[in-house]
C-alpha atoms as a PDB file:
ATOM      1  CA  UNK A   1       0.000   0.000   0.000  1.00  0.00           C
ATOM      2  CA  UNK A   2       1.013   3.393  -0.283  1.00  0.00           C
ATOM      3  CA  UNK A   3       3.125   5.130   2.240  1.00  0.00           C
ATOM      4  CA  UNK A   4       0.343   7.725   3.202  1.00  0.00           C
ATOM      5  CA  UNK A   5      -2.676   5.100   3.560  1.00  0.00           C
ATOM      6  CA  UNK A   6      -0.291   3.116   5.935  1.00  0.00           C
ATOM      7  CA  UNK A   7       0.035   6.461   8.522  1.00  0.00           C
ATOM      8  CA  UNK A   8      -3.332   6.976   7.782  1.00  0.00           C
ATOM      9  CA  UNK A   9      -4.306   3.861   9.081  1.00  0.00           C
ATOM     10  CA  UNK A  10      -1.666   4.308  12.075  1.00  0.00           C
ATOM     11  CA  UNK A  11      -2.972   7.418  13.103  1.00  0.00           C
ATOM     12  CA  UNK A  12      -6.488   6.228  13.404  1.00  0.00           C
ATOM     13  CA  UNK A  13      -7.373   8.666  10.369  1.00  0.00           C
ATOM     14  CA  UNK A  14      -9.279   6.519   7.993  1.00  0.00           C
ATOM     15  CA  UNK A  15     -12.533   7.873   6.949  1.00  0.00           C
ATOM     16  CA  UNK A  16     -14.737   4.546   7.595  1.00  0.00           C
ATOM     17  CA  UNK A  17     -13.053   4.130  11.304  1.00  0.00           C
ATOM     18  CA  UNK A  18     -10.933   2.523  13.181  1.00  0.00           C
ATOM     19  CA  UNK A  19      -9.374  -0.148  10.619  1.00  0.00           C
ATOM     20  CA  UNK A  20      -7.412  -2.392  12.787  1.00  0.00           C
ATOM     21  CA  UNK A  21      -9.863  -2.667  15.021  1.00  0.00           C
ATOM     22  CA  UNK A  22     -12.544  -3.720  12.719  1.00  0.00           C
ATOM     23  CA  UNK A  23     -10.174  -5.806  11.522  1.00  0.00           C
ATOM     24  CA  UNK A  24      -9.397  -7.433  14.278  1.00  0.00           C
ATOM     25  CA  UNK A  25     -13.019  -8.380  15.267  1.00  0.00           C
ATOM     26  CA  UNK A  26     -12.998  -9.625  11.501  1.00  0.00           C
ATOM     27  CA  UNK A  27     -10.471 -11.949  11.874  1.00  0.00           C
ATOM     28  CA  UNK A  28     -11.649 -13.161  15.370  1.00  0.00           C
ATOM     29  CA  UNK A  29     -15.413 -13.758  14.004  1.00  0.00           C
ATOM     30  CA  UNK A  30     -13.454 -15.138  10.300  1.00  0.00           C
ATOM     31  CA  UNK A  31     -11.749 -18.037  12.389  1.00  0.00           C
ATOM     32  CA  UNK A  32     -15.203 -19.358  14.181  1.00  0.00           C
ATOM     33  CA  UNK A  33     -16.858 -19.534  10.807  1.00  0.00           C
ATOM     34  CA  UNK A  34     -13.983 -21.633   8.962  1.00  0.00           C
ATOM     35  CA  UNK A  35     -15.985 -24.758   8.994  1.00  0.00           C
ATOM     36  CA  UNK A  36     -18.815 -22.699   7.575  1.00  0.00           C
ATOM     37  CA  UNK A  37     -16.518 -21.077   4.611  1.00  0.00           C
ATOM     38  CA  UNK A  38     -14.425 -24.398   3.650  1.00  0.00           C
ATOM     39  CA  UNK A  39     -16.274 -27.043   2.559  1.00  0.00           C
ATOM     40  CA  UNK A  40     -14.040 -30.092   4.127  1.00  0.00           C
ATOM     41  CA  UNK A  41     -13.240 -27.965   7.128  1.00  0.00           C
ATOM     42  CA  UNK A  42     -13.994 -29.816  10.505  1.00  0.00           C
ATOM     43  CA  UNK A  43     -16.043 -27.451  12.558  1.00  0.00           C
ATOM     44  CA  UNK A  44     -13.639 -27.278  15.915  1.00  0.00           C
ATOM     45  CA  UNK A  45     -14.000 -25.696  19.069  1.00  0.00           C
ATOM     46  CA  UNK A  46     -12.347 -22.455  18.372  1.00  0.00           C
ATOM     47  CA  UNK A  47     -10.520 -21.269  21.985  1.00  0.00           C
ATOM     48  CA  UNK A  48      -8.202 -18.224  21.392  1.00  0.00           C
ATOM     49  CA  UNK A  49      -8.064 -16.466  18.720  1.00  0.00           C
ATOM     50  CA  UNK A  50      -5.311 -13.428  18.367  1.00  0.00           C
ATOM     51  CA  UNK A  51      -5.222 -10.664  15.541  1.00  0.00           C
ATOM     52  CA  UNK A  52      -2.184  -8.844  15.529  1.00  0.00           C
ATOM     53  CA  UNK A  53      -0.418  -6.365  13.320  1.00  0.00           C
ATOM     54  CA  UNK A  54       2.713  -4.941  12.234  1.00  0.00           C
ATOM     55  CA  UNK A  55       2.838  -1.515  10.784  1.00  0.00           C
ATOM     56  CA  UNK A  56       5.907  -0.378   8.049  1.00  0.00           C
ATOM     57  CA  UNK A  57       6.437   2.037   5.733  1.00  0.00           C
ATOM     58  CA  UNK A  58       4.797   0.686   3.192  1.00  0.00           C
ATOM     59  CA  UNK A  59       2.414  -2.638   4.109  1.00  0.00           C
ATOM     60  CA  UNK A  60       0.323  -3.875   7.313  1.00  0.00           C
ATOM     61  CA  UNK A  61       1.870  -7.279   8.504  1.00  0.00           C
ATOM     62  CA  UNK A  62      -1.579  -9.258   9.306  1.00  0.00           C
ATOM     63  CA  UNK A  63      -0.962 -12.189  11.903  1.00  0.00           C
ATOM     64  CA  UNK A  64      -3.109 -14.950  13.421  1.00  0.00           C
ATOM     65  CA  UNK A  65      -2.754 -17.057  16.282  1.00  0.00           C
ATOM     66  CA  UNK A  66      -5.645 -20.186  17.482  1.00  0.00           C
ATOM     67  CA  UNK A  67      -5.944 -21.984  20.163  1.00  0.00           C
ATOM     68  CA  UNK A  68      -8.353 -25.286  20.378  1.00  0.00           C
ATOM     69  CA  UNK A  69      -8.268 -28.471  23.056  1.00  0.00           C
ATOM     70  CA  UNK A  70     -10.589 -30.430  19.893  1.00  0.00           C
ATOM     71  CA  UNK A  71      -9.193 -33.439  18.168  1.00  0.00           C
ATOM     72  CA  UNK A  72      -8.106 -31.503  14.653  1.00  0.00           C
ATOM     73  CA  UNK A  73      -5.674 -28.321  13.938  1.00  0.00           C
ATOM     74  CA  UNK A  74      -6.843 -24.708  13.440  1.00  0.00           C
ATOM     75  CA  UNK A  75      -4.155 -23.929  10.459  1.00  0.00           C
ATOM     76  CA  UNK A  76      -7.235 -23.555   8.244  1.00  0.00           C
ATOM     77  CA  UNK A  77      -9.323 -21.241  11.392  1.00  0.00           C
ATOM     78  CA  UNK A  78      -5.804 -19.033  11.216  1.00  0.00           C
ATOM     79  CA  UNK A  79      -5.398 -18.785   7.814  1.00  0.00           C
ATOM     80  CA  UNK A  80      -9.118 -17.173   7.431  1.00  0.00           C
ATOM     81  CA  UNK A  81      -8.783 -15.285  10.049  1.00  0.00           C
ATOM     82  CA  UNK A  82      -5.640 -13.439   8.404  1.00  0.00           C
ATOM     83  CA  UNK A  83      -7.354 -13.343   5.042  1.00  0.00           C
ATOM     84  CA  UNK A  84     -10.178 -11.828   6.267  1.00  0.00           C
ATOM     85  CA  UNK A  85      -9.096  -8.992   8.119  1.00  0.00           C
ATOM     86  CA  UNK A  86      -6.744  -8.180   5.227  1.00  0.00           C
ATOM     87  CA  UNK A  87      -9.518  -8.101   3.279  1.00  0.00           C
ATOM     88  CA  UNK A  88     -11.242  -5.602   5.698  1.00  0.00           C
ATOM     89  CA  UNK A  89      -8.019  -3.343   5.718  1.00  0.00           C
ATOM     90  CA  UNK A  90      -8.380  -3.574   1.648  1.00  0.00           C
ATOM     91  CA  UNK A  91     -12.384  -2.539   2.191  1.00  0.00           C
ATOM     92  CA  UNK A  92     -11.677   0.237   4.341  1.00  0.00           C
ATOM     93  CA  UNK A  93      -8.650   1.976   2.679  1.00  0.00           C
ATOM     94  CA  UNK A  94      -9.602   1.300  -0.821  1.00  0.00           C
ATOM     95  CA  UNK A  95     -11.141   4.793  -0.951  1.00  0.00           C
ATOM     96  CA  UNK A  96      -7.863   6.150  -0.715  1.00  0.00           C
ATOM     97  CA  UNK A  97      -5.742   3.732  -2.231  1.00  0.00           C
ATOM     98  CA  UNK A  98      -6.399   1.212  -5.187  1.00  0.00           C
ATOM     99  CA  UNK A  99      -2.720   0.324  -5.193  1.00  0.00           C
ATOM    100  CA  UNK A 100      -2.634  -2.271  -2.281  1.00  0.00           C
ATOM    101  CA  UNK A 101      -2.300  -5.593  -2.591  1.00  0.00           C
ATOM    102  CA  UNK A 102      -3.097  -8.725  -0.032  1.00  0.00           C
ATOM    103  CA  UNK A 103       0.072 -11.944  -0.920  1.00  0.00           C
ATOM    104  CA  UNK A 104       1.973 -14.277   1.027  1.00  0.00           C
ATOM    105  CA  UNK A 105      -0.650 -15.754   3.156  1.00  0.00           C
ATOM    106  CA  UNK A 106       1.208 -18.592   4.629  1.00  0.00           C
ATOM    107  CA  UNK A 107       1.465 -20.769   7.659  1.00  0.00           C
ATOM    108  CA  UNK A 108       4.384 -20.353   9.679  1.00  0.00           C
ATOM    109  CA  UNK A 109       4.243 -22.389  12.367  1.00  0.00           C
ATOM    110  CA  UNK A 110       1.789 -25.561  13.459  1.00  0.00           C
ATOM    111  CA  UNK A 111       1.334 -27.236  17.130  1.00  0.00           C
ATOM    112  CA  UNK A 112      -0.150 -30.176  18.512  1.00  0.00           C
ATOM    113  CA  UNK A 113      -2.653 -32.672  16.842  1.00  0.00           C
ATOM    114  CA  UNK A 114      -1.604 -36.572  15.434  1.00  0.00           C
ATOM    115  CA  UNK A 115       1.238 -34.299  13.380  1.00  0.00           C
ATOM    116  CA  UNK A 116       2.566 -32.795  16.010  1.00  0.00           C
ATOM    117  CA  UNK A 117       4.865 -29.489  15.415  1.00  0.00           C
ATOM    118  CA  UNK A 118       5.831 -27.917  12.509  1.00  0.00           C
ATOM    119  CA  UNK A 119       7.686 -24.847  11.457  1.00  0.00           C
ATOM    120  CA  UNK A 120       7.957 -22.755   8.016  1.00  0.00           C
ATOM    121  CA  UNK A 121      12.165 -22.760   7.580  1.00  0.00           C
ATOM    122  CA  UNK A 122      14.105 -19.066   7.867  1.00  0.00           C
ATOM    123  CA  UNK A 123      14.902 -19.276   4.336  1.00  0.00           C
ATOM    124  CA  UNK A 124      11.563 -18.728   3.453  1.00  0.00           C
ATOM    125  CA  UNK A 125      10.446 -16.859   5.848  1.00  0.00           C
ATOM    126  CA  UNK A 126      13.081 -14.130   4.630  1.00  0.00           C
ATOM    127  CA  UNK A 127      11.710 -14.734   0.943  1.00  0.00           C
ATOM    128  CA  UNK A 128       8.408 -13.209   2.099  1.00  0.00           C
ATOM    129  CA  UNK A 129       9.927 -10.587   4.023  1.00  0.00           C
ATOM    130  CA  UNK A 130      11.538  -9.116   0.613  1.00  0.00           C
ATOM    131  CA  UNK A 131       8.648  -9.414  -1.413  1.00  0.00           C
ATOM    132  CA  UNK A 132       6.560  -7.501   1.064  1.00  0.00           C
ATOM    133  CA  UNK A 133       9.236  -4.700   1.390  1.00  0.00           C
ATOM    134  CA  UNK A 134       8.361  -4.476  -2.872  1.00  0.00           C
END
């Protein structure tokens, strides 16, 4: 996104609101409707579920956390949750800026479950990182 929609959106000066907030709440309500967006998604007890965001120069960093005690992963709950509040961030700044993109959704990290843990490797993870800085 552009430079001046991202301090726009860090000083709170968007003209539809609050944007990280509503995006936030997006994201939270996003990952206890997965199993009603994904066809083959198990509907799971959704526990925690934690929105965050990193602000640069020139993109919003959108990250998802989910915590269940049911018998199945959340890696689909937290990927929907990120997708959808980037989506909301594209709804509410598009006004001002047509130029912003939403790419590298991706699962970094996995816990619990029959697979157990697993871990996106640095290399990768650094891959992302560039393109974003684009």
């Amino acid at each position: 996104m552009l430079a001046e929609t991202t301090a726009s959106v860090a000083a709170n000066t968007m003209n539809k609101g609050d944007v990280l907030a509503t995006a936030r709440v997006a994201g939270i309500q996003a990952a206890k409707q997965a199993a009603m967006l994904l066809p083959m998604s198990h509907p799971v007890l959704v526990g925690n579920v934690y929105v965050n965001f990193v602000i640069a120069d020139t993109h919003i960093d959108v990250e998802a956390s989910v915590d269940t005690v049911d018998r199945t992963g959340v890696e689909m709950e937290a990927l929907t949750a990120v997708t959808v509040a980037a989506l909301t961030i594209y709804d509410m700044c598009k006004s001002t800026d047509r130029t912003m993109t939403i790419d590298a959704v991706a699962l970094w990290e996995k816990s619990g479950g029959r697979s157990g843990t697993w871990r996106r490797e640095e290399a990768l993870r650094g891959d992302v990182d560039a393109r974003s800085q684009r």
